[in-house]
PDB file of N, CA and C in Angstrom:
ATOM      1  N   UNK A   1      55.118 -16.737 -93.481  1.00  0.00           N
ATOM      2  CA  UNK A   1      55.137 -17.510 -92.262  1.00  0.00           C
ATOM      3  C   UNK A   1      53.926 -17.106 -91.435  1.00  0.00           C
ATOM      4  N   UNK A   2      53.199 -18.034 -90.723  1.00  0.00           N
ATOM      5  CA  UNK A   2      52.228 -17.473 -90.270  1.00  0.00           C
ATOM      6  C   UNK A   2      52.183 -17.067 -88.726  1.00  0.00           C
ATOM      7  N   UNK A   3      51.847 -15.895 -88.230  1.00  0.00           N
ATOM      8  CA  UNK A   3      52.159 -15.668 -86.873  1.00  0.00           C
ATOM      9  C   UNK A   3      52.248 -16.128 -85.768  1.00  0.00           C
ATOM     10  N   UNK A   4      51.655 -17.422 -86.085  1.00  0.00           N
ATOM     11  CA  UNK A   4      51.897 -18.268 -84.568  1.00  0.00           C
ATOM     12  C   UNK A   4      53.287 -19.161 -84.756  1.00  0.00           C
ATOM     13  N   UNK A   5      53.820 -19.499 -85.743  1.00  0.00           N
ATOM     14  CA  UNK A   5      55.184 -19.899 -86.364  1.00  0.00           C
ATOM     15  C   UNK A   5      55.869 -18.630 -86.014  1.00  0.00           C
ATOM     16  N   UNK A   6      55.855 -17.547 -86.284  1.00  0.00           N
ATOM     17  CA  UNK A   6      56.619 -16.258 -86.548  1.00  0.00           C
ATOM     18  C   UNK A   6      56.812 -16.101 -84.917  1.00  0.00           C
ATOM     19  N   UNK A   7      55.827 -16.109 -84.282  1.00  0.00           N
ATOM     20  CA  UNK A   7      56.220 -15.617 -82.802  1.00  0.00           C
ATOM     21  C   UNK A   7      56.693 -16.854 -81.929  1.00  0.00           C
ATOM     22  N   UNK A   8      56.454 -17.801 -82.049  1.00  0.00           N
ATOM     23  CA  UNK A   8      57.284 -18.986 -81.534  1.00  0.00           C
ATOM     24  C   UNK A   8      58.836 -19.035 -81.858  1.00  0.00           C
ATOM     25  N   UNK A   9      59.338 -18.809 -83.398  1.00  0.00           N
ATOM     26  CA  UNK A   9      60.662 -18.613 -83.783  1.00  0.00           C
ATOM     27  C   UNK A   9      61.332 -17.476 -83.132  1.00  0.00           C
ATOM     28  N   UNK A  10      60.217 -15.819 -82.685  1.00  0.00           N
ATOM     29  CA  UNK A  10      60.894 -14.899 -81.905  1.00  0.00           C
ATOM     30  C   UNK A  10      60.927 -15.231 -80.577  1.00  0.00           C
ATOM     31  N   UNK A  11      59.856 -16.217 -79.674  1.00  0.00           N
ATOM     32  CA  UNK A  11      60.470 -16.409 -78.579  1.00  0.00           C
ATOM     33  C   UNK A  11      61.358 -17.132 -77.852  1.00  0.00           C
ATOM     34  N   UNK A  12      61.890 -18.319 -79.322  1.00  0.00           N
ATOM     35  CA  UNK A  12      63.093 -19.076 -79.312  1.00  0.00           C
ATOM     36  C   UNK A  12      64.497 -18.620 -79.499  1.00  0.00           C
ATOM     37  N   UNK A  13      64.157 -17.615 -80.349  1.00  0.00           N
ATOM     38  CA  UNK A  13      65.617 -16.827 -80.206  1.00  0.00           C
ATOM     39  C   UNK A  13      65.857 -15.630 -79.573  1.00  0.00           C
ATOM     40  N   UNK A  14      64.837 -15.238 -79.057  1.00  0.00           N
ATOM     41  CA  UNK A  14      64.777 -14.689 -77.604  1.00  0.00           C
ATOM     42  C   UNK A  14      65.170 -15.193 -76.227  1.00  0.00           C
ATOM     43  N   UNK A  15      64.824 -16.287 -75.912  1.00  0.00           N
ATOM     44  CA  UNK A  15      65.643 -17.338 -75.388  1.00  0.00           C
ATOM     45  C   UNK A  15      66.882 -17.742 -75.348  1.00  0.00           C
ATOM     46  N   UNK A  16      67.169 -17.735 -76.423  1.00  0.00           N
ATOM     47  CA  UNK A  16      68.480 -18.231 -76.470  1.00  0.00           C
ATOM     48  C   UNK A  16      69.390 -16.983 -76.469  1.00  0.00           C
ATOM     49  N   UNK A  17      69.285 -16.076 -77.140  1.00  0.00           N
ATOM     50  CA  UNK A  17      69.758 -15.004 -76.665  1.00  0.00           C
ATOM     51  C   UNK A  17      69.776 -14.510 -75.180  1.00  0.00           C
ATOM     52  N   UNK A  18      69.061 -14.333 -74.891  1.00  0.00           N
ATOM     53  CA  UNK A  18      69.171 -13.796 -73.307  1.00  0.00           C
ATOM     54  C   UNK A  18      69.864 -14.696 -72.804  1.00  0.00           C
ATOM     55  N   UNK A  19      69.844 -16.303 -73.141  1.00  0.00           N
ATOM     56  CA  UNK A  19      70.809 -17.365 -72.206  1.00  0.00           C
ATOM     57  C   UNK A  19      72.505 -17.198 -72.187  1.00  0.00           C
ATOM     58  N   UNK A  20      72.800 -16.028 -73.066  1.00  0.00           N
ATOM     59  CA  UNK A  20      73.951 -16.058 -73.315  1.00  0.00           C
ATOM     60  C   UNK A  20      74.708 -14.675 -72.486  1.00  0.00           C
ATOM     61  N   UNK A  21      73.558 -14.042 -71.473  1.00  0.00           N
ATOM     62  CA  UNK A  21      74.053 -13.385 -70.810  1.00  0.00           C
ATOM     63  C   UNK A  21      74.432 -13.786 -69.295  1.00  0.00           C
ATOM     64  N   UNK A  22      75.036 -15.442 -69.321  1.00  0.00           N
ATOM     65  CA  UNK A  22      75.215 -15.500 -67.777  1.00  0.00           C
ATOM     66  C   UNK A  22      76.281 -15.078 -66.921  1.00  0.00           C
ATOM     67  N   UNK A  23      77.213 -14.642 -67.642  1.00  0.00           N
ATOM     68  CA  UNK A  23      78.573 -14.355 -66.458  1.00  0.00           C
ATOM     69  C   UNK A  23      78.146 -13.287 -66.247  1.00  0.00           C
ATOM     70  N   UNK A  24      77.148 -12.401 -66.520  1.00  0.00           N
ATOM     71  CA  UNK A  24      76.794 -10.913 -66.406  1.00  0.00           C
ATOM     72  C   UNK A  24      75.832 -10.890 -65.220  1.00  0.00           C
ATOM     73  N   UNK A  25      75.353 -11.972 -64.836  1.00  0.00           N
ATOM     74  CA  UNK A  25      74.149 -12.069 -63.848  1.00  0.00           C
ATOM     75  C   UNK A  25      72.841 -11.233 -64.266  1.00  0.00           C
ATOM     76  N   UNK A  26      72.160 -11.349 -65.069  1.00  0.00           N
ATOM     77  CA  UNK A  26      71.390 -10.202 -65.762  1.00  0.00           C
ATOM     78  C   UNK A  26      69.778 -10.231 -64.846  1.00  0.00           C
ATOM     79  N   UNK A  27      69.331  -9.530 -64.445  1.00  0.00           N
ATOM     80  CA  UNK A  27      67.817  -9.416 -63.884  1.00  0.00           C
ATOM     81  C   UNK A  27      66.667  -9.629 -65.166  1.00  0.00           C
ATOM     82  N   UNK A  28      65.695  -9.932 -65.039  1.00  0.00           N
ATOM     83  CA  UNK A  28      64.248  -9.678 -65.620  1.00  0.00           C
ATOM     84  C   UNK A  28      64.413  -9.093 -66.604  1.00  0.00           C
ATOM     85  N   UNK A  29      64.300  -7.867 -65.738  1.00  0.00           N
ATOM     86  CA  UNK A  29      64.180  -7.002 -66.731  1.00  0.00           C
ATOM     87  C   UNK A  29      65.024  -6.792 -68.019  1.00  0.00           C
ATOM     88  N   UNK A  30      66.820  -6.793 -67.793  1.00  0.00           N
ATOM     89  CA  UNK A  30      67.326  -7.208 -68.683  1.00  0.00           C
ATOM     90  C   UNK A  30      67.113  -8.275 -69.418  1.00  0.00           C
ATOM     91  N   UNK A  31      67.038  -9.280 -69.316  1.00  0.00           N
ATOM     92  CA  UNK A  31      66.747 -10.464 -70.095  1.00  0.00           C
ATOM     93  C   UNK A  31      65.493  -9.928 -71.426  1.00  0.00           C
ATOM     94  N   UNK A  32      64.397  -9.476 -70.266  1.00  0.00           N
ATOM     95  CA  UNK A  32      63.281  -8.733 -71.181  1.00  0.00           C
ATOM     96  C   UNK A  32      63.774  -8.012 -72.617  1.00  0.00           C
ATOM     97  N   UNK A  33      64.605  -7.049 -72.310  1.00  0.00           N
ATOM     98  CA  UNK A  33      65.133  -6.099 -73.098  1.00  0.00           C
ATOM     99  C   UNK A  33      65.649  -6.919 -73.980  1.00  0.00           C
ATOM    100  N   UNK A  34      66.597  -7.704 -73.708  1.00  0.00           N
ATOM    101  CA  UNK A  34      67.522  -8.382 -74.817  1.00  0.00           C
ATOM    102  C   UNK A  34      66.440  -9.140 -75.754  1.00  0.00           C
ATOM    103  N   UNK A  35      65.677  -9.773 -75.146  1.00  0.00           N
ATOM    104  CA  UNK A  35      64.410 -10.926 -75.230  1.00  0.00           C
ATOM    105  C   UNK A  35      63.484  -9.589 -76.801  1.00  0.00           C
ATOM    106  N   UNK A  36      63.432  -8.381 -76.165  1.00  0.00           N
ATOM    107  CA  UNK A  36      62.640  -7.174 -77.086  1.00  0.00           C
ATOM    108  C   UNK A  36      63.539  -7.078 -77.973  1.00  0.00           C
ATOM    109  N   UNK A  37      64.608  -6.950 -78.115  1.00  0.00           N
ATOM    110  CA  UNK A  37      65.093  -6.934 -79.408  1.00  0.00           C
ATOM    111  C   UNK A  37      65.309  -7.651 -80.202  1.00  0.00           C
ATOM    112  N   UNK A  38      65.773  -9.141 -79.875  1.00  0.00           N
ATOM    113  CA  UNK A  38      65.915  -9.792 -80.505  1.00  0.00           C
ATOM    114  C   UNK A  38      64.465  -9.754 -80.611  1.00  0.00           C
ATOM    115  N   UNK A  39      63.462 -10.398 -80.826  1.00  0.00           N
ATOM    116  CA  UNK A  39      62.072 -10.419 -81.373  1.00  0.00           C
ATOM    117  C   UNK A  39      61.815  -8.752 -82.418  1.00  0.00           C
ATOM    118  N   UNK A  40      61.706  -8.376 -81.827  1.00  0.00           N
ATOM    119  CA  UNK A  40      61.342  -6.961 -83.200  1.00  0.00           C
ATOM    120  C   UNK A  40      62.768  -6.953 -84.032  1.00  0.00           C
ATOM    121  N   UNK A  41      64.292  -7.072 -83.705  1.00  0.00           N
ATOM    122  CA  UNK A  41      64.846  -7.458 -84.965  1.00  0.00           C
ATOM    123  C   UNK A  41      64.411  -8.572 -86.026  1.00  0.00           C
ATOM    124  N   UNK A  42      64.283  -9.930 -85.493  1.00  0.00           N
ATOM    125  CA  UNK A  42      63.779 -10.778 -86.211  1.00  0.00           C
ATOM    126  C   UNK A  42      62.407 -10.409 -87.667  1.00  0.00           C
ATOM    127  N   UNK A  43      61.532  -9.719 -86.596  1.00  0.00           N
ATOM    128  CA  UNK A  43      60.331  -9.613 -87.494  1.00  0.00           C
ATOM    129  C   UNK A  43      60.774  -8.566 -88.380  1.00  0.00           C
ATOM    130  N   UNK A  44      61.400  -7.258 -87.913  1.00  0.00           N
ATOM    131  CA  UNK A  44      61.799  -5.751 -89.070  1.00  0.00           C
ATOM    132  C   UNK A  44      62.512  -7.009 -90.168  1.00  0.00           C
ATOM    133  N   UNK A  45      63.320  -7.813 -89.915  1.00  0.00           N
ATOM    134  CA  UNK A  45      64.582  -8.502 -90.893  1.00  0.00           C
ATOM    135  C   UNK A  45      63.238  -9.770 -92.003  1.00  0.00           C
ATOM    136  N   UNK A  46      62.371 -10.105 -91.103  1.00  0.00           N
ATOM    137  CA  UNK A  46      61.640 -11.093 -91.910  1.00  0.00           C
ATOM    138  C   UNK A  46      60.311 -10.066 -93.299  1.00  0.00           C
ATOM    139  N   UNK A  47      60.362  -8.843 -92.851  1.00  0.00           N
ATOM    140  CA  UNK A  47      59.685  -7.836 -93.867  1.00  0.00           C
ATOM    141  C   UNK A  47      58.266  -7.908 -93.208  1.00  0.00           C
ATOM    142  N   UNK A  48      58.155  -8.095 -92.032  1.00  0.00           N
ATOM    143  CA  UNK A  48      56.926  -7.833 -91.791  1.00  0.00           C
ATOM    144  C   UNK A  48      56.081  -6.188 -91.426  1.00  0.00           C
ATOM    145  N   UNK A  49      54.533  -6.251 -91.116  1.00  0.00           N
ATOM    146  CA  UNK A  49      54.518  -5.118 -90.972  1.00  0.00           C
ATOM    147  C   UNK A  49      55.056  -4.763 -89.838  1.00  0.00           C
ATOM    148  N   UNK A  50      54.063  -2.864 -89.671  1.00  0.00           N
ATOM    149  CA  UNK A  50      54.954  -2.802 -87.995  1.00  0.00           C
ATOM    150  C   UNK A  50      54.424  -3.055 -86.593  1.00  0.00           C
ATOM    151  N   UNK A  51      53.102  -3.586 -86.986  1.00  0.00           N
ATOM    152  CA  UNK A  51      52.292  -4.351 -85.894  1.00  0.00           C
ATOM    153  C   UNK A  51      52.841  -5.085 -85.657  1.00  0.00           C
ATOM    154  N   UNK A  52      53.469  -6.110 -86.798  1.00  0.00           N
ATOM    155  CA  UNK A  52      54.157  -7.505 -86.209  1.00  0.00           C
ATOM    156  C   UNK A  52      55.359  -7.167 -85.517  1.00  0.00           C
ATOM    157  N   UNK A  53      55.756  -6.596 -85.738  1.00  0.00           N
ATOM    158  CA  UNK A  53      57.624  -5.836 -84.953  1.00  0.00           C
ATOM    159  C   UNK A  53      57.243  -5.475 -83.738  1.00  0.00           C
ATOM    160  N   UNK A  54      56.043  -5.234 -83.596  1.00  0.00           N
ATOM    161  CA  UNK A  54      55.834  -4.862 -82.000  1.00  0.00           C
ATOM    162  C   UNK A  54      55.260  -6.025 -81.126  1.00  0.00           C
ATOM    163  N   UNK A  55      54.729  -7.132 -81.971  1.00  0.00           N
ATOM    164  CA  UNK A  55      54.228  -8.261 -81.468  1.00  0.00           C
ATOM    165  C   UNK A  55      55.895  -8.897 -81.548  1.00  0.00           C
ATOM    166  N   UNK A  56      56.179  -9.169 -82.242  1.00  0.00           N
ATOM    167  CA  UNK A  56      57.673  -9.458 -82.078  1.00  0.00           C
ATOM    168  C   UNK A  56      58.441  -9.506 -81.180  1.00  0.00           C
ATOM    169  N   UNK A  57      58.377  -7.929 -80.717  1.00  0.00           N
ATOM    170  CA  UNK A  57      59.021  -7.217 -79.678  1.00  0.00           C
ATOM    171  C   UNK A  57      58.278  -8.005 -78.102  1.00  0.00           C
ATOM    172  N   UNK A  58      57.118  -7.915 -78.476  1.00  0.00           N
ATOM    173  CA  UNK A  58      56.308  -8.038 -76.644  1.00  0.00           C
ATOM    174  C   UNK A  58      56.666  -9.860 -76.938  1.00  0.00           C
ATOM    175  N   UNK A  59      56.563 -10.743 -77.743  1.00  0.00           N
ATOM    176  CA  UNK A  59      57.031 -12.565 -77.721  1.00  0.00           C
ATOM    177  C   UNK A  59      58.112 -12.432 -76.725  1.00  0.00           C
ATOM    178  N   UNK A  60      59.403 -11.607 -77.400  1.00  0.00           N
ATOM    179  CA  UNK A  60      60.884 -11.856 -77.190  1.00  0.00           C
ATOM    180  C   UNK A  60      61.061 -11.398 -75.665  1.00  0.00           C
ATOM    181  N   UNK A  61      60.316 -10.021 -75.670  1.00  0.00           N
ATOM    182  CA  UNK A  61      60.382  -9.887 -73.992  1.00  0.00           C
ATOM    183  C   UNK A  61      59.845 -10.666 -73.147  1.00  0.00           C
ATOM    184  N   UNK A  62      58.533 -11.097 -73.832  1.00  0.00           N
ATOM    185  CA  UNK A  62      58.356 -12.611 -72.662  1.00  0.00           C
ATOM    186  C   UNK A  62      59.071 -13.458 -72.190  1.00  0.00           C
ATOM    187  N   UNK A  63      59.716 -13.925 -73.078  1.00  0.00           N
ATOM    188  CA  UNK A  63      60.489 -15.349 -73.602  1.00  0.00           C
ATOM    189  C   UNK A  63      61.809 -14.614 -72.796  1.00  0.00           C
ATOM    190  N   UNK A  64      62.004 -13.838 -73.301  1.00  0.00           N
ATOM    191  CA  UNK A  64      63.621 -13.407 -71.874  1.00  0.00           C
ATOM    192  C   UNK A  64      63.172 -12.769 -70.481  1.00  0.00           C
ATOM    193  N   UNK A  65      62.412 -12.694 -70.580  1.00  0.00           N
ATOM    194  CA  UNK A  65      61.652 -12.247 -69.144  1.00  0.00           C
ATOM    195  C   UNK A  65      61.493 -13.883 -68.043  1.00  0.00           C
ATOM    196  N   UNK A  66      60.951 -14.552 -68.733  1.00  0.00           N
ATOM    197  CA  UNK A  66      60.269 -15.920 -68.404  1.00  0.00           C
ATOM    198  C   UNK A  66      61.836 -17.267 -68.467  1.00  0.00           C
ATOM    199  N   UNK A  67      62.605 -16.469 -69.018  1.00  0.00           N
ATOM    200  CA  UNK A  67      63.859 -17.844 -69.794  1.00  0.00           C
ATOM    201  C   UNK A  67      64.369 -18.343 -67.931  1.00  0.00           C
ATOM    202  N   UNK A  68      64.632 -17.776 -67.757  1.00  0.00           N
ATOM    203  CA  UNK A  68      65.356 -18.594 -66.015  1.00  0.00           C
ATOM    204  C   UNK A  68      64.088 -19.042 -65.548  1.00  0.00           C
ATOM    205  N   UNK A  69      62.546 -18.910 -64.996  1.00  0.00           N
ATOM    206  CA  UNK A  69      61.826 -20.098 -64.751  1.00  0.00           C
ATOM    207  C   UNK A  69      61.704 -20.599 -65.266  1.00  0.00           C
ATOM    208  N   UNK A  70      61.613 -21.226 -66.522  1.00  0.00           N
ATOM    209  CA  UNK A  70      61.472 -22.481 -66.961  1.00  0.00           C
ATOM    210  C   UNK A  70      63.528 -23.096 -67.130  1.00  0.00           C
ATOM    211  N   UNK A  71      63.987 -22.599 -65.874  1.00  0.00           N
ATOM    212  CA  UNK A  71      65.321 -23.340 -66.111  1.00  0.00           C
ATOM    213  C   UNK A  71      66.081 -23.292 -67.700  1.00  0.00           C
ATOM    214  N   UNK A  72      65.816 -22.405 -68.566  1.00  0.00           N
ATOM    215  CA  UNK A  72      66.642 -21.909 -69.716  1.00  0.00           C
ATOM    216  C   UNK A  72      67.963 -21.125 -69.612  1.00  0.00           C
ATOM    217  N   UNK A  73      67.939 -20.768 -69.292  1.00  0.00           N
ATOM    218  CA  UNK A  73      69.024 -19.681 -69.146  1.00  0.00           C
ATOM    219  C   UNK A  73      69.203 -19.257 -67.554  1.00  0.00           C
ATOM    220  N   UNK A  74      70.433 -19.991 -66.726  1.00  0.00           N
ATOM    221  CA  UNK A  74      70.808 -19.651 -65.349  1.00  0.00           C
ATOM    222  C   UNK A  74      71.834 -19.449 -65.272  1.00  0.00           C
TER     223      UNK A  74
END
């Protein structure tokens, strides 16, 4: 898969993950976190190296960092 596919798929299910923390009221930063794992799980599970797991990691924290302004997850 090529990395701009690979990190679009981690910041989609980064997204969607973090959207599933709303009765919790979650801040940024949480979202981030959830957003970091799910992305570096994805990539460790797709066999990539460990550069990509950390690019992985920084997509997913965007993408749950960023998910409530763009109205994703409220």
């Amino acid at each position: 898969m090529s990395k701009f596919k690979f990190s679009a798929a981690a910041a989609l299910v980064a997204l969607a993950v973090a959207g599933c923390t709303q009765n919790i009221n979650p801040t940024d930063v949480d979202r981030a976190a959830i957003g970091a794992a799910a992305g570096a799980t994805i990539a460790h599970v797709a066999g990539k190296d460990e550069s990509d797991v950390y690019k992985g990691a920084a997509a997913g924290a965007a993408a749950g960092a960023l998910c409530n302004d763009v109205r994703f997850c409220q």
